[in-house]
Protein backbone atom coordinates (compact mmCIF):
# COMPACT_ATOMS: atom_id res chain seq x y z
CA UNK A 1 111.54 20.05 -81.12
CA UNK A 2 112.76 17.54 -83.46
CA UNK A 3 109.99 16.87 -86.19
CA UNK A 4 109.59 14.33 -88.55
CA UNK A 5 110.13 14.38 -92.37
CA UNK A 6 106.74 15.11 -94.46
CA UNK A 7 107.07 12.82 -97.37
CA UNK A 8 104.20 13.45 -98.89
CA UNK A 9 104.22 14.74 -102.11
CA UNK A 10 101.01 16.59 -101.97
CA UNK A 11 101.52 18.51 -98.56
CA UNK A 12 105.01 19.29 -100.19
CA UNK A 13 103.54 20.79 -103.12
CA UNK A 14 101.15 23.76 -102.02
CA UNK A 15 102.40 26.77 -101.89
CA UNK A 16 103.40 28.26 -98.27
CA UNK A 17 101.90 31.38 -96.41
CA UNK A 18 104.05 34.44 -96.01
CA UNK A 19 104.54 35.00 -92.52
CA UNK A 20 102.91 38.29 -91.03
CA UNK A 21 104.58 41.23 -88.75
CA UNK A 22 102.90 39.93 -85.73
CA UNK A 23 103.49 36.06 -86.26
CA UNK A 24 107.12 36.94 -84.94
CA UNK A 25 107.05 34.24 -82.10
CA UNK A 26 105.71 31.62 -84.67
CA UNK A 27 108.28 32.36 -86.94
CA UNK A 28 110.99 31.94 -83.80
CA UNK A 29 109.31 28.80 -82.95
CA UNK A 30 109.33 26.90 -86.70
CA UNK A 31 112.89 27.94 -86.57
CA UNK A 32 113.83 26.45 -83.51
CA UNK A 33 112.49 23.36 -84.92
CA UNK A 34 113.70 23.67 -88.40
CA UNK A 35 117.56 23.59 -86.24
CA UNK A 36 116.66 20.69 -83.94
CA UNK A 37 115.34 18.47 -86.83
CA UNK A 38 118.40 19.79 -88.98
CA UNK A 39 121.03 18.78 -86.41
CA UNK A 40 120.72 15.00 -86.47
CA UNK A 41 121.29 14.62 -90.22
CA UNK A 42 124.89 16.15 -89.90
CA UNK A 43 126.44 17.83 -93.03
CA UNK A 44 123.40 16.02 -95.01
CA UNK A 45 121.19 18.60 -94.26
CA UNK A 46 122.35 21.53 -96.14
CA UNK A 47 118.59 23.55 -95.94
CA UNK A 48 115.30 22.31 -94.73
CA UNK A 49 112.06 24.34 -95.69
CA UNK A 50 108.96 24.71 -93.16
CA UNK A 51 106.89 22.20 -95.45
CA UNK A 52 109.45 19.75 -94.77
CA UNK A 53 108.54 19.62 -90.82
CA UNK A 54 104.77 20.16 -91.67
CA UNK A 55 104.35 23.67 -91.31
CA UNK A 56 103.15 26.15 -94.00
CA UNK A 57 104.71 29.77 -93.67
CA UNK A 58 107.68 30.57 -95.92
CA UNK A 59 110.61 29.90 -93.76
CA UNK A 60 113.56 28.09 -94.68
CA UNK A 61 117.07 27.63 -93.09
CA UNK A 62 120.38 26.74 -95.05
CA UNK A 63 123.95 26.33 -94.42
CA UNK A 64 125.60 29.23 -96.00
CA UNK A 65 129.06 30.89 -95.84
CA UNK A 66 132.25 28.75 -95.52
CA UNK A 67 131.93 27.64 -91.89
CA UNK A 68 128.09 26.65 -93.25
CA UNK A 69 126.22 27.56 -90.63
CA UNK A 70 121.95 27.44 -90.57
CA UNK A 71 121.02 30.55 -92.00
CA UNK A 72 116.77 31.69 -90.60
CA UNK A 73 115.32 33.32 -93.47
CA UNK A 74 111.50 34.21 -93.67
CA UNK A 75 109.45 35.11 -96.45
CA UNK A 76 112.58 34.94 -98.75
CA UNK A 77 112.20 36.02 -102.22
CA UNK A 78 114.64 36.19 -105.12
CA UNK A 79 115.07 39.76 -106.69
CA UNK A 80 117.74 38.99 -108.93
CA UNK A 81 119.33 36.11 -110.77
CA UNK A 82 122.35 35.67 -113.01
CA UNK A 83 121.80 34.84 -116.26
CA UNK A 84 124.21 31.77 -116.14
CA UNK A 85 122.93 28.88 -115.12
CA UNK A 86 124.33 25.39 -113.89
CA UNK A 87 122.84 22.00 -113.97
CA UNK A 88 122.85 20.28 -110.38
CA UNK A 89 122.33 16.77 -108.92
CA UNK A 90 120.16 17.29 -105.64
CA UNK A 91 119.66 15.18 -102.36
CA UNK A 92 116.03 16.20 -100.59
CA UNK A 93 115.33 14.85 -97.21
CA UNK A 94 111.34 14.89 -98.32
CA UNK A 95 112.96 12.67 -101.32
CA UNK A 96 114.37 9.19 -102.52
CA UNK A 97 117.38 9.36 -104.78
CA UNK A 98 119.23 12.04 -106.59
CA UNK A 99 117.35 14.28 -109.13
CA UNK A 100 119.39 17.03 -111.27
CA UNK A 101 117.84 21.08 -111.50
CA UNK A 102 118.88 23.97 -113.16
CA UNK A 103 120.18 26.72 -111.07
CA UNK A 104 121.37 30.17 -111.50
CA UNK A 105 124.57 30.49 -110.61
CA UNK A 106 124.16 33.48 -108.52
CA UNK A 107 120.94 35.71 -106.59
CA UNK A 108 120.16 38.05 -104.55
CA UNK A 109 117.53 37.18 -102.13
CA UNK A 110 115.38 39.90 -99.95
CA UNK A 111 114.60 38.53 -96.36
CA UNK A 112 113.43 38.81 -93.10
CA UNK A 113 115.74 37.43 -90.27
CA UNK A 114 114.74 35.81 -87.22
CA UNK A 115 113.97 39.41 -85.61
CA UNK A 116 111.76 40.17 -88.45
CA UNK A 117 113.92 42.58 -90.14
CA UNK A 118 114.45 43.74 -93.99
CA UNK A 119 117.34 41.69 -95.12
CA UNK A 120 119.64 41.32 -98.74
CA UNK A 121 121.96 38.46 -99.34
CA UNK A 122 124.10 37.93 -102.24
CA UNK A 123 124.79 34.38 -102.61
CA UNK A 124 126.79 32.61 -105.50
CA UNK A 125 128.01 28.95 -106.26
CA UNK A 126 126.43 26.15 -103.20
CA UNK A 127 125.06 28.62 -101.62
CA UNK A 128 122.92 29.95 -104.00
CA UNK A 129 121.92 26.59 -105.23
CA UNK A 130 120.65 25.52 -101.62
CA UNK A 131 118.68 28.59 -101.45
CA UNK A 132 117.22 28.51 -104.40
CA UNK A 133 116.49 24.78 -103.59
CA UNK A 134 114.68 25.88 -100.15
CA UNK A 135 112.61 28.91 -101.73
CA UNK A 136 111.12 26.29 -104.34
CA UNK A 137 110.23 24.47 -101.48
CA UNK A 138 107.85 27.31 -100.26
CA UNK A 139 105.98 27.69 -103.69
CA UNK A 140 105.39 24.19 -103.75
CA UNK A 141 108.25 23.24 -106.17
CA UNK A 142 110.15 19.85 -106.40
CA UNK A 143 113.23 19.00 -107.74
């Protein structure tokens, strides 16, 4: 279902719940709505977090690999980080404007995907900086 933008910067900054082994079908639904709401901003939606569509487990999608496709991942946590950083200029639906970040230039995120399964990305360049974008959006970070 498509869902509407939270603007509000106090839902947006509370930190999200981690979803739990038998919330699978939860998970599976907050997805499903993270795509539909996605889908009518075209390629200006590169991630959307659960907070964004007024939901508060740690699940986050984002266009990642070079055909950029929604990635689903749940309870996603960086475990490493490069020591070189970049500075960024950011769009955020939940936003107005541009705002700039700092963002390492490459991580390694732990995961579960849609199935609720242990999963390890490497990510570097955009796609590392959309992810780390999303996953501040769970602990309640802005840009």
């Amino acid at each position: 279902m498509v869902r509407e933008i939270v603007k509000n910067e106090n839902q947006l900054t509370k930190s999200l719940k981690r979803v739990e082994k038998n919330e699978g079908k939860l998970a599976k639904d907050i997805i499903h709505d993270l795509l539909d709401t996605a889908v009518p901003y075209g390629d200006e939606c590169l991630g959307l977090a659960a907070n964004q569509i007024g939901y508060d487990k740690r699940i986050i999608i984002a266009r990642i690999g070079r055909e950029g496709e929604f990635k689903a991942l749940i309870n996603p946590i960086i475990i490493k980080a490069s020591t070189r950083k970049i500075e960024t200029s950011e769009r955020c639906l939940s936003l107005e404007g541009e705002r700039t970040a700092q963002r390492h230039i490459a991580v390694t995120v732990m995961y579960l995907d849609k199935n609720l399964k242990l999963q390890k990305i490497d990510l570097s360049g955009r796609d590392a900086v959309i992810v780390q974008h999303e996953i501040d959006h769970t602990n309640g970070i802005l840009i």
